[in-house]
C-alpha atoms as a PDB file:
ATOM      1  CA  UNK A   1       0.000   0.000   0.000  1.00  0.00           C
ATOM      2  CA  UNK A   2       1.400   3.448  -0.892  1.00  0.00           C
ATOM      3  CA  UNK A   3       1.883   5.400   2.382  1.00  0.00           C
ATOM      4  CA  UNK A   4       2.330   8.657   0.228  1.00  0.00           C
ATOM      5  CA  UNK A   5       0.853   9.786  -3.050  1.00  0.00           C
ATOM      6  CA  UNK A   6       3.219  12.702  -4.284  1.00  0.00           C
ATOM      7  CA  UNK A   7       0.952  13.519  -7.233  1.00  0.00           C
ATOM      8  CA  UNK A   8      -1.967  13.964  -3.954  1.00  0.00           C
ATOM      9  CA  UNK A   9       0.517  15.617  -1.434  1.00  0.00           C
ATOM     10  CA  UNK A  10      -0.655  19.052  -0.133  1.00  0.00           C
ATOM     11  CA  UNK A  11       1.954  21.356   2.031  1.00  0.00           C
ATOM     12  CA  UNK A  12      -0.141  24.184   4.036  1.00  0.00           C
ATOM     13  CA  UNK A  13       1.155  28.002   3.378  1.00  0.00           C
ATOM     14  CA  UNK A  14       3.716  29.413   5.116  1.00  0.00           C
ATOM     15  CA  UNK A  15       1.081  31.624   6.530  1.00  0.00           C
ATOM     16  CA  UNK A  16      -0.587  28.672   7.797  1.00  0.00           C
ATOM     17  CA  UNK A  17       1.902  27.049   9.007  1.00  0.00           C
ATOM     18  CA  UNK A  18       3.117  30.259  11.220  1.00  0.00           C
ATOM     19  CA  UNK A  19       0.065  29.712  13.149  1.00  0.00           C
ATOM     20  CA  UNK A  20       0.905  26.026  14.005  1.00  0.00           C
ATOM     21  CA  UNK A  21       2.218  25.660  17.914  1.00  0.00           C
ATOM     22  CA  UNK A  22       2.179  21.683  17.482  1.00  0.00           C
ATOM     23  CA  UNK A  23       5.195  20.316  19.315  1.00  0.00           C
ATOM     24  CA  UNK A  24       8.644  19.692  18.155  1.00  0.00           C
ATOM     25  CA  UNK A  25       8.963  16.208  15.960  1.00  0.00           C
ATOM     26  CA  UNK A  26       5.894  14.817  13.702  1.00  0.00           C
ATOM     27  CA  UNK A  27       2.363  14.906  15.047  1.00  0.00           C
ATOM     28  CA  UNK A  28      -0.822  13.099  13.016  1.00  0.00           C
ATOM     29  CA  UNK A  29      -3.624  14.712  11.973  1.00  0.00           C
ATOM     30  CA  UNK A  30      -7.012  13.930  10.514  1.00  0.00           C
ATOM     31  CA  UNK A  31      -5.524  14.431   6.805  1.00  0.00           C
ATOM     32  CA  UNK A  32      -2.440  14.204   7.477  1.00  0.00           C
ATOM     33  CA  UNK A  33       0.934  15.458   9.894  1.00  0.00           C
ATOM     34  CA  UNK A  34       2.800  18.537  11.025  1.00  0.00           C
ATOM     35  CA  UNK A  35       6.288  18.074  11.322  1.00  0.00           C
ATOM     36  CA  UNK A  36       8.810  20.542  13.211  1.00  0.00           C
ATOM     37  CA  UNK A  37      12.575  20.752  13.803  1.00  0.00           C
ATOM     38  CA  UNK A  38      14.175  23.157  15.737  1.00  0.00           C
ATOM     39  CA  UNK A  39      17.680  25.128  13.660  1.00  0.00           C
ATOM     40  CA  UNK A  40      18.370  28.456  14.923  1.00  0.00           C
ATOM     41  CA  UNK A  41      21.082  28.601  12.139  1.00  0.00           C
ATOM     42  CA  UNK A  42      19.922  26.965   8.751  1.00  0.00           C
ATOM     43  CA  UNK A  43      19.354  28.950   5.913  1.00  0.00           C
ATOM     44  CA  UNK A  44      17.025  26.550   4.456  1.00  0.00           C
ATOM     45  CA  UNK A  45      15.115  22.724   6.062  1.00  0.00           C
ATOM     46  CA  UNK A  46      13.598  20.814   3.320  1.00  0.00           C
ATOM     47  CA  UNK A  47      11.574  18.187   4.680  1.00  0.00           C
ATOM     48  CA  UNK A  48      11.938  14.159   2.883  1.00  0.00           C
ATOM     49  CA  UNK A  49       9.743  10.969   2.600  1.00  0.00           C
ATOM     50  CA  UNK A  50      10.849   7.248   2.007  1.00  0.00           C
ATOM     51  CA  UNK A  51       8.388   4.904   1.306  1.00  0.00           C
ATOM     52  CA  UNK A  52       8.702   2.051   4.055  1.00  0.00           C
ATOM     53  CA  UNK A  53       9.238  -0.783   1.110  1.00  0.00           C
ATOM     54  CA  UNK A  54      11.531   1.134  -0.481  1.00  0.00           C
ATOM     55  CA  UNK A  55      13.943   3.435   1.732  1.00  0.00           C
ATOM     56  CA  UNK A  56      16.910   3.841  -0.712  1.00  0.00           C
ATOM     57  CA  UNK A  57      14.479   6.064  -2.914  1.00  0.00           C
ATOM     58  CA  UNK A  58      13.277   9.753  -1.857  1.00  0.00           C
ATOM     59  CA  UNK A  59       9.319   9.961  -3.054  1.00  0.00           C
ATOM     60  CA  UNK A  60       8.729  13.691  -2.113  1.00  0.00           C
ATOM     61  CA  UNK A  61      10.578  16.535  -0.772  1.00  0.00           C
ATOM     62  CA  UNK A  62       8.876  19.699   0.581  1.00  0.00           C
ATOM     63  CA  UNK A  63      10.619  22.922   1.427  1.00  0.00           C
ATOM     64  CA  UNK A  64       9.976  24.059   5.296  1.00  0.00           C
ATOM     65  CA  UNK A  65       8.575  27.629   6.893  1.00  0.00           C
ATOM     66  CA  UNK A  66      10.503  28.909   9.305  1.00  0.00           C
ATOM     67  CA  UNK A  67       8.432  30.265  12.021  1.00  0.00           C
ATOM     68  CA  UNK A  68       9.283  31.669  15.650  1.00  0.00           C
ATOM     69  CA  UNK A  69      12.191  30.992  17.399  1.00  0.00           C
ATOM     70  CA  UNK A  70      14.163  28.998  15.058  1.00  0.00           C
ATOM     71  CA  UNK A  71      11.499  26.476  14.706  1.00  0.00           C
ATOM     72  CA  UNK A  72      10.760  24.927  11.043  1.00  0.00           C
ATOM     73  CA  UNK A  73       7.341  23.621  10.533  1.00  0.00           C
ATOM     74  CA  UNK A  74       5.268  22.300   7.558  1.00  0.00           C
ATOM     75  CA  UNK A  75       2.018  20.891   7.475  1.00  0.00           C
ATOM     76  CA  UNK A  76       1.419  18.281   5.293  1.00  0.00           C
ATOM     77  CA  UNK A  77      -1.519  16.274   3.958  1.00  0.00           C
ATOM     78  CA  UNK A  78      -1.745  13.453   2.301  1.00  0.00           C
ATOM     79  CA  UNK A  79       0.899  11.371   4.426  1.00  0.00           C
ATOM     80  CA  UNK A  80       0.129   7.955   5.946  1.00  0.00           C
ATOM     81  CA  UNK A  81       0.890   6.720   9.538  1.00  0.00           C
ATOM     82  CA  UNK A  82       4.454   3.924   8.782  1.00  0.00           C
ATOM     83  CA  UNK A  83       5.728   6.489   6.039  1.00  0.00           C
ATOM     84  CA  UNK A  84       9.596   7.378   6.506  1.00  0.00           C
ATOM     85  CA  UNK A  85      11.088  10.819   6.891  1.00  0.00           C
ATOM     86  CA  UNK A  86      14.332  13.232   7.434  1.00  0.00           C
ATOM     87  CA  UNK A  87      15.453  16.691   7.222  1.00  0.00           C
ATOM     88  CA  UNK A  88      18.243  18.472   4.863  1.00  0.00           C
ATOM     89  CA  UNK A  89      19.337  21.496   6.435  1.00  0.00           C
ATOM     90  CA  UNK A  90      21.391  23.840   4.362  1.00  0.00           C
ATOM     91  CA  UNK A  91      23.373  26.972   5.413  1.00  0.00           C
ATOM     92  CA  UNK A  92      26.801  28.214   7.279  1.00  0.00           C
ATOM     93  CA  UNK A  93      29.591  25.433   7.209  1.00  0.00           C
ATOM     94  CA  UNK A  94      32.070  26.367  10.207  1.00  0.00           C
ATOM     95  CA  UNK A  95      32.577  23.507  12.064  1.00  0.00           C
ATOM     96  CA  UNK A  96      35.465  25.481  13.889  1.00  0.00           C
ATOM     97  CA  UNK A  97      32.358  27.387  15.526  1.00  0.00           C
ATOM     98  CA  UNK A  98      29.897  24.524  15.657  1.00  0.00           C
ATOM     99  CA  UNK A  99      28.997  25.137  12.535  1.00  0.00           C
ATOM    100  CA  UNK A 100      28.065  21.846  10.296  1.00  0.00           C
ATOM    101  CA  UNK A 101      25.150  22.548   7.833  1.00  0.00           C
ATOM    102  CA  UNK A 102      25.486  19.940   5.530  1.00  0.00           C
ATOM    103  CA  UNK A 103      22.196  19.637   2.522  1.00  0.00           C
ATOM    104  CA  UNK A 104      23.920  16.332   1.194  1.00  0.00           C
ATOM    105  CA  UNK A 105      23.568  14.685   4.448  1.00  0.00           C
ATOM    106  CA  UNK A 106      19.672  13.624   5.808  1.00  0.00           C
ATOM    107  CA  UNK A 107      19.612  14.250   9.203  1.00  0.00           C
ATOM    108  CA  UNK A 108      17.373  12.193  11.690  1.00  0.00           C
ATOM    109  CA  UNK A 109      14.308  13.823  13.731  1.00  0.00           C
ATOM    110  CA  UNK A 110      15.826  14.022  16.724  1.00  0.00           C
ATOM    111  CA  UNK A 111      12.227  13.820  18.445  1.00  0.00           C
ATOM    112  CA  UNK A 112      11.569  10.451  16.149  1.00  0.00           C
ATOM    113  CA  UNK A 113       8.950   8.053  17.754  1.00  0.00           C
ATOM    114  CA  UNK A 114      10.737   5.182  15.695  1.00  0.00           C
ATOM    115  CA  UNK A 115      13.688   4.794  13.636  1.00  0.00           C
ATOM    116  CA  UNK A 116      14.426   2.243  10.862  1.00  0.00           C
ATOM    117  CA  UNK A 117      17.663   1.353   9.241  1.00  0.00           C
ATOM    118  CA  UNK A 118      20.760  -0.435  10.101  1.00  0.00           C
ATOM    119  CA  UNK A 119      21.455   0.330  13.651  1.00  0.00           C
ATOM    120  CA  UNK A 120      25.188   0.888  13.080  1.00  0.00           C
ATOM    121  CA  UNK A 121      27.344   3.764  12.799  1.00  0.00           C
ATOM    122  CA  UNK A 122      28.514   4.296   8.777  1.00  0.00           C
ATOM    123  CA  UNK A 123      31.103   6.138   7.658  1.00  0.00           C
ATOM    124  CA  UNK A 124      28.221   8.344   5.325  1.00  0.00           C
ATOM    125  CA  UNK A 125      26.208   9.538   8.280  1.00  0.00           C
ATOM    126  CA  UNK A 126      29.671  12.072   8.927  1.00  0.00           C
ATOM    127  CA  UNK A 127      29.994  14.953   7.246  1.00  0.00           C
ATOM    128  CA  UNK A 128      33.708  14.683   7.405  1.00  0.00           C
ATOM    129  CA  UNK A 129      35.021  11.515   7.702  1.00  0.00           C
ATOM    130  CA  UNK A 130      38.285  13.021   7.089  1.00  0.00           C
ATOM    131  CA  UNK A 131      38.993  16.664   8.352  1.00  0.00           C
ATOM    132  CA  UNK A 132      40.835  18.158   5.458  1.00  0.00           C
ATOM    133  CA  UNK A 133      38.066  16.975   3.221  1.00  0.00           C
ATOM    134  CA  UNK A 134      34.911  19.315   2.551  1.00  0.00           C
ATOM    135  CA  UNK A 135      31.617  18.756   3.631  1.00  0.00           C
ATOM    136  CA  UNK A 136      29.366  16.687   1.683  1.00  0.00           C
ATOM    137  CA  UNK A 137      31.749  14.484   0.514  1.00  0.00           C
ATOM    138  CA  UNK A 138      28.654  11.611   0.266  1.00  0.00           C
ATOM    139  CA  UNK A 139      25.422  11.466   0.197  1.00  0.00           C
ATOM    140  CA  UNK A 140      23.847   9.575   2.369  1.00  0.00           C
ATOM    141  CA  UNK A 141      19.883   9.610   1.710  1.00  0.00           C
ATOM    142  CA  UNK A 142      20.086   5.921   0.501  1.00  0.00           C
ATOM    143  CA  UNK A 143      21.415   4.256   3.395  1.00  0.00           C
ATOM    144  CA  UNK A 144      20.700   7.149   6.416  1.00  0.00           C
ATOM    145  CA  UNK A 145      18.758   6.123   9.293  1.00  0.00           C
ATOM    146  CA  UNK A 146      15.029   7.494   8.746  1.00  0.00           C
ATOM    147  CA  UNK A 147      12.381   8.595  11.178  1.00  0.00           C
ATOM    148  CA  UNK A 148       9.005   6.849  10.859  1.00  0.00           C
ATOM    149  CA  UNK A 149       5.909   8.546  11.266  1.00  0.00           C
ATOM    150  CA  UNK A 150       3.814   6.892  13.631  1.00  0.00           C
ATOM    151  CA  UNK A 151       0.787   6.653  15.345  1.00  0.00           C
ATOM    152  CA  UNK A 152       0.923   7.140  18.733  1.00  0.00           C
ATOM    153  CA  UNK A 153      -3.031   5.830  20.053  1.00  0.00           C
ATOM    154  CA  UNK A 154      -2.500   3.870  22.848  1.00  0.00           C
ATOM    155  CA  UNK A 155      -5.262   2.804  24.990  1.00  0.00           C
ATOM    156  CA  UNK A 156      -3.811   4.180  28.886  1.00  0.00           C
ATOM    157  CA  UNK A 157      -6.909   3.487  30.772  1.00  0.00           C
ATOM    158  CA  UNK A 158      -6.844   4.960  34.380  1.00  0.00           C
ATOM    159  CA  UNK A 159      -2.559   4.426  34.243  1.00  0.00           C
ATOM    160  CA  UNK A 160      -0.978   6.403  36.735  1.00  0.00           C
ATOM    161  CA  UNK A 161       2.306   6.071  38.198  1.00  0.00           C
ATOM    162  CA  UNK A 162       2.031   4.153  41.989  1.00  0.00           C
ATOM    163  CA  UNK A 163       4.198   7.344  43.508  1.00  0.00           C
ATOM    164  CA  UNK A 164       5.673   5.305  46.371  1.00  0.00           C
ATOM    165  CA  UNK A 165       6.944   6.965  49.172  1.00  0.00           C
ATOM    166  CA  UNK A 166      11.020   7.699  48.765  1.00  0.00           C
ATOM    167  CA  UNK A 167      11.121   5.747  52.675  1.00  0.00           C
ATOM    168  CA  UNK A 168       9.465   2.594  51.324  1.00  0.00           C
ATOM    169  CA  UNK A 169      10.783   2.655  47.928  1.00  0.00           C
ATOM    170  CA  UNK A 170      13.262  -0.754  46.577  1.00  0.00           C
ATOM    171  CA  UNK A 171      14.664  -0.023  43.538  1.00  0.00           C
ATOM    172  CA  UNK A 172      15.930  -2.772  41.175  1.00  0.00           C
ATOM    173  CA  UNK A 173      18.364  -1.671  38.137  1.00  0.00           C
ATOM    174  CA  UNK A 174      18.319  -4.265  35.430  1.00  0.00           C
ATOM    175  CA  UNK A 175      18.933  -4.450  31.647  1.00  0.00           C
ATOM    176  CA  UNK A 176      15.804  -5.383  29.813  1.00  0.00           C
ATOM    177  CA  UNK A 177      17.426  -8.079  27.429  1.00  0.00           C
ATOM    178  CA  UNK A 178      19.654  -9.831  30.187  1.00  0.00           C
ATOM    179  CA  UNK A 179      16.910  -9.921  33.159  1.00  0.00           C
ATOM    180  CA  UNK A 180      14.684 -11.638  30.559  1.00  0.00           C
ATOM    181  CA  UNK A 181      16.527 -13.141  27.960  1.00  0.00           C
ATOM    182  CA  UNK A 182      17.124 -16.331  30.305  1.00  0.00           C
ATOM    183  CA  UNK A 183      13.987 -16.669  32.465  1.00  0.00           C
ATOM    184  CA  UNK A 184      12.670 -20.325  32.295  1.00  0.00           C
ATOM    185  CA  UNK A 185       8.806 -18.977  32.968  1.00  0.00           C
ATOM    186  CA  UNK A 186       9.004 -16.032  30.132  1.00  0.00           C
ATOM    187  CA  UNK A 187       8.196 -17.702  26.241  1.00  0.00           C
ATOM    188  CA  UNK A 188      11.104 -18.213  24.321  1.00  0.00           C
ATOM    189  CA  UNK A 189       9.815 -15.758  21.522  1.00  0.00           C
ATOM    190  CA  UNK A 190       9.327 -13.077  24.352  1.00  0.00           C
ATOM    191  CA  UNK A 191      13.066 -13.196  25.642  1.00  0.00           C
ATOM    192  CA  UNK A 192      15.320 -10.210  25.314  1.00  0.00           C
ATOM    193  CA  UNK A 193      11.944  -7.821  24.738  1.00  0.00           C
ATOM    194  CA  UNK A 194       9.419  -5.548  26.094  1.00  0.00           C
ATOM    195  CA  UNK A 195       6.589  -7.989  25.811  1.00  0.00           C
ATOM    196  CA  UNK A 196       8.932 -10.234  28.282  1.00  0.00           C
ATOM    197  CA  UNK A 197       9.482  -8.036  31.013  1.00  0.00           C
ATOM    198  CA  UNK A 198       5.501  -7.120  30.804  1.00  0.00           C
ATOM    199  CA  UNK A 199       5.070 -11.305  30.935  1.00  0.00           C
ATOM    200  CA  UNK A 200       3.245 -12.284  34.221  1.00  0.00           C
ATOM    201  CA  UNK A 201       6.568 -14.111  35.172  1.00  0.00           C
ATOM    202  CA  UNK A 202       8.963 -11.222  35.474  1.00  0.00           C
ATOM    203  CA  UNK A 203       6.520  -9.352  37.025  1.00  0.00           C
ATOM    204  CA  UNK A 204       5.846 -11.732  39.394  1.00  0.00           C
ATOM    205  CA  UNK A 205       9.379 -12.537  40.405  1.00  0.00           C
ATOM    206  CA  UNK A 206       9.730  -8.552  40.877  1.00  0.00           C
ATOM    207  CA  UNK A 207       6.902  -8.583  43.351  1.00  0.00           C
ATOM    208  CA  UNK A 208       8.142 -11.711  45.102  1.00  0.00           C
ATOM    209  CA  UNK A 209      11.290  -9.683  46.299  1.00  0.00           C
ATOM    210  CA  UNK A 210       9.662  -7.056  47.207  1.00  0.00           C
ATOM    211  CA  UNK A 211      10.812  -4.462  44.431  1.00  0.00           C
ATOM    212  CA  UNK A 212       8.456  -0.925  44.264  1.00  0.00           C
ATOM    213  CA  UNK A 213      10.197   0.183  41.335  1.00  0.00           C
ATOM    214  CA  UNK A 214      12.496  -0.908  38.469  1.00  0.00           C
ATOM    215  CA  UNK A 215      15.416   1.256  36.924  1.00  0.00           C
ATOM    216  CA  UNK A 216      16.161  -0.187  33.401  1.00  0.00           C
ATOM    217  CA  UNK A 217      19.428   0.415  32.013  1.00  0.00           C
ATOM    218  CA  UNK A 218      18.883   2.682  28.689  1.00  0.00           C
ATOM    219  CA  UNK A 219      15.841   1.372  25.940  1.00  0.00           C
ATOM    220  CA  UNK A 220      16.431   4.034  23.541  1.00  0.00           C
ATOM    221  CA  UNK A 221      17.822   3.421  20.074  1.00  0.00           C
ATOM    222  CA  UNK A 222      21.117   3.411  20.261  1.00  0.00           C
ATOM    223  CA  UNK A 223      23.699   2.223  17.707  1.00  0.00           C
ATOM    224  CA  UNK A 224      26.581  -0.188  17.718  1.00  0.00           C
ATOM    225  CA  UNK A 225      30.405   1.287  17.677  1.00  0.00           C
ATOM    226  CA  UNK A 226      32.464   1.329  14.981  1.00  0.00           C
ATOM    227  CA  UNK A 227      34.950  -0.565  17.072  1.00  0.00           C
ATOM    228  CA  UNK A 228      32.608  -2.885  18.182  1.00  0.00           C
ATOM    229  CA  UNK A 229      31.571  -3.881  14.628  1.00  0.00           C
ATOM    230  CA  UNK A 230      35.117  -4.089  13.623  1.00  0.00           C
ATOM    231  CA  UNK A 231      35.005  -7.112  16.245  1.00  0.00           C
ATOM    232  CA  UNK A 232      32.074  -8.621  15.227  1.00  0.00           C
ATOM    233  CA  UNK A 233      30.566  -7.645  18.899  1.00  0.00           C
ATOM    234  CA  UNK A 234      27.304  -5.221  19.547  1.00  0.00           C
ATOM    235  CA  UNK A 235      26.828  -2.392  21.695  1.00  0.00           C
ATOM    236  CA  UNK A 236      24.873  -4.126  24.990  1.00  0.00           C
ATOM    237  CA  UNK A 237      24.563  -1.319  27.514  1.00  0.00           C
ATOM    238  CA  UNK A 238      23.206   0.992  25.010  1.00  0.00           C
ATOM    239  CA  UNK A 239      24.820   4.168  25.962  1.00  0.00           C
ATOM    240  CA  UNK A 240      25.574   5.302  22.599  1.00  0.00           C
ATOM    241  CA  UNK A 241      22.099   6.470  22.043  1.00  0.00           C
ATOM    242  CA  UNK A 242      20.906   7.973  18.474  1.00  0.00           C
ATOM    243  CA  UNK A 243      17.235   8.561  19.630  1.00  0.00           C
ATOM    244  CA  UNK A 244      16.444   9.621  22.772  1.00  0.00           C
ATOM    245  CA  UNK A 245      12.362   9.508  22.003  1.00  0.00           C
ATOM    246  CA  UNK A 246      12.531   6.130  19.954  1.00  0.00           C
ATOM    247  CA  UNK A 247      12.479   2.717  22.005  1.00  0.00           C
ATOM    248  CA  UNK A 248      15.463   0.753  21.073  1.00  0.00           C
ATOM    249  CA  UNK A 249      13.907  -1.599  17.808  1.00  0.00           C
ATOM    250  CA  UNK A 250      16.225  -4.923  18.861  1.00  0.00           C
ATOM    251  CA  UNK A 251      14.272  -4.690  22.546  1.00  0.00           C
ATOM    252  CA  UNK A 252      10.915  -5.677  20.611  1.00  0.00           C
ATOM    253  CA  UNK A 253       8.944  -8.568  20.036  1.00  0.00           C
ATOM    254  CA  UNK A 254       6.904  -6.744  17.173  1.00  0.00           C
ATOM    255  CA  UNK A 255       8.651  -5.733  13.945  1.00  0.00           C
ATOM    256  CA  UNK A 256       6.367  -3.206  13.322  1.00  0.00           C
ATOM    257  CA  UNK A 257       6.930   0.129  14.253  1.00  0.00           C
ATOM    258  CA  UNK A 258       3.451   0.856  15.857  1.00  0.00           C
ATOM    259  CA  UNK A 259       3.741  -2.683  17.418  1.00  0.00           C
ATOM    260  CA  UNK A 260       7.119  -1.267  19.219  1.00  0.00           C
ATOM    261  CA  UNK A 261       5.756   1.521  20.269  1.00  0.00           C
ATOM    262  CA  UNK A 262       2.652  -0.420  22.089  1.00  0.00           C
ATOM    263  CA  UNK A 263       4.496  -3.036  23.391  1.00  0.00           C
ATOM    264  CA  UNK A 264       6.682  -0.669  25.120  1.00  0.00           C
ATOM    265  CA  UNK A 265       3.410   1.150  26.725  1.00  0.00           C
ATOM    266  CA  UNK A 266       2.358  -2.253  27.652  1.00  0.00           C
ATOM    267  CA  UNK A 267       5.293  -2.547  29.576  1.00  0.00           C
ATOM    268  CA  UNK A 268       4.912   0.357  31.760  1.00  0.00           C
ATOM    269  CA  UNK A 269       1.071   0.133  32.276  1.00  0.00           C
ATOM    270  CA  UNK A 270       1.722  -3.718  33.046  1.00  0.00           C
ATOM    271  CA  UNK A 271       4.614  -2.652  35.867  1.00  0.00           C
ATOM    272  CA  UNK A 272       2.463   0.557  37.143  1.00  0.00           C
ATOM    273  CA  UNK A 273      -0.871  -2.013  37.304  1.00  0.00           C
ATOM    274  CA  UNK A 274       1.642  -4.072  39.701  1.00  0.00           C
ATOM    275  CA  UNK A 275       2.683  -1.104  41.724  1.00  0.00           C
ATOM    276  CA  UNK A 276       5.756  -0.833  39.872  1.00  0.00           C
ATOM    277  CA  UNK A 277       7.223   2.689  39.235  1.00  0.00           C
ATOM    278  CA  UNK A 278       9.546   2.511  36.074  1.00  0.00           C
ATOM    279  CA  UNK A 279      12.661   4.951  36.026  1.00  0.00           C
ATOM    280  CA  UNK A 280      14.058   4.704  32.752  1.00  0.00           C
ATOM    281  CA  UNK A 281      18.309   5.437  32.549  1.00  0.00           C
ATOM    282  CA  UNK A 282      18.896   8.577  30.339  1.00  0.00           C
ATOM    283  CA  UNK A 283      22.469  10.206  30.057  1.00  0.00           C
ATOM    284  CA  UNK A 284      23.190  12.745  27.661  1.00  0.00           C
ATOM    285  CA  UNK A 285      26.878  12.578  27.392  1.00  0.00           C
ATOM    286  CA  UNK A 286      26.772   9.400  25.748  1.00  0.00           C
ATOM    287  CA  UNK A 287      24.984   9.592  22.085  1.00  0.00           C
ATOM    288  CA  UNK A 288      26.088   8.378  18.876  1.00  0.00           C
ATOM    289  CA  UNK A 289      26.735  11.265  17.557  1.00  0.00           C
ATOM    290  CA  UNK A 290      30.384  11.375  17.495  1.00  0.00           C
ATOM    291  CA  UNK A 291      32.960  14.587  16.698  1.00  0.00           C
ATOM    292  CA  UNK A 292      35.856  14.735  14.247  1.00  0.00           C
ATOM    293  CA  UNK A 293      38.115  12.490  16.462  1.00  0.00           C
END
């Protein structure tokens, strides 16, 4: 099924789209989706859709507005809920003052609900693999990791964190794959995943020692280190994170985007029906971003 008809697509006016306050990253609506990145710099943000079946092959690109405070939005109709997206961003190149506009390289929504594509650094995502060379040396649309536009309708019910006291609070910090990826009582197909730590067995176990609330060791996407790769090993802790709004794919028992993002709900309405708080492990010093060095 086509997620996008570019003969059908409709952008709203830039005067339009100055009136838009939806929030940064790509929001549904009934015909369609608003998208905003934040750039205080760029001179230009064009906005570009993959089809899911084929990702190596732009369908549409749309230039953006710029609107207050550095924001880019455009509204969009006509797009589909599973259709993938970047930006372009074109304007000053000084990297000695932070300065790395680079048009030839799509750039991933950094408030992405899901990301596809090979979840390992490439020498194409940098815009100067070598630092006497000039930006741009590659393009990298083909092969860039992509954001996915999703839909986020999840059922919550009455969900509300248990807010134990601090004084009776046990915390337990675990890694979702290697708490579940051995458990005898969890399915085999449920190992290593959301779904499994949801599973009445891990739950259960949690209760039976007397744990109020779990700290899991980081579940966004993250991607594996060059170095790493070069030794045929993966990245297990995760702290090399590319996504910070995106659940980590490999964590999921669904390989559908929408399934991910579910499953991972699950998990924390399953823990907070239990009386489970869930503290998820965020640092910011550790992303996959990487420098010149």
């Amino acid at each position: 099924m086509p997620w996008i008809d570019p003969q059908a697509l409709r952008q709203a006016t830039a005067a339009e789209t100055r009136r838009l306050r939806n929030p940064l990253g790509a929001t549904l609506h009934a015909t369609g989706a608003d998208f905003a990145v934040f750039s205080g710099t760029a001179d230009r943000v064009e906005l570009c859709f993959y089809e899911p079946d084929d990702p190596t092959r732009e369908a549409a690109r749309l230039r953006m507005h710029r609107t207050e405070c550095g924001i880019w939005r455009a509204r969009v109709h006509g797009v589909k809920p599973g259709l993938l997206y970047g930006y372009r961003v074109d304007g000053p190149w000084d990297p000695d003052h932070g300065l790395r506009c680079d048009p030839r390289k799509l750039l991933l929504d950094p408030y992405a609900r899901a990301i596809q594509g090979e979840a390992q650094a490439r020498l194409d995502m940098i815009s100067e693999p070598d630092p006497g060379h000039p930006p741009g040396s590659t393009d990298n649309g083909a092969t860039a990791l992509k954001a996915v536009l999703v839909d986020e309708t999840f059922d919550w019910g009455d969900d509300r964190p248990p807010a134990t006291p601090w004084e009776d609070t046990v915390i337990c910090e675990l890694h979702l794959k290697g708490f579940t990826q051995q458990h005898p009582d969890i399915p085999e197909p449920l190992r290593g995943t959301y779904a499994g730590l949801a599973h009445p067995a891990a739950i259960s176990y949690l209760k039976d020692l007397g744990i109020t609330a779990v700290q899991i060791l980081p579940l966004h996407q993250h991607l594996d280190d060059g170095f790493l790769i070069d030794r045929g090993l993966t990245n297990y802790w995760g702290y090399n994170t590319i996504g910070y709004f995106a659940p980590h794919a490999a964590y999921a028992a669904s390989q559908d985007p929408h399934g991910l993002l579910a499953e991972f709900k699950n998990l924390v309405k399953s823990l907070h029906q239990a009386g489970i708080e869930v503290i998820l492990d965020v640092v910011y010093n550790h992303t996959a971003e990487g420098n010149e060095h």
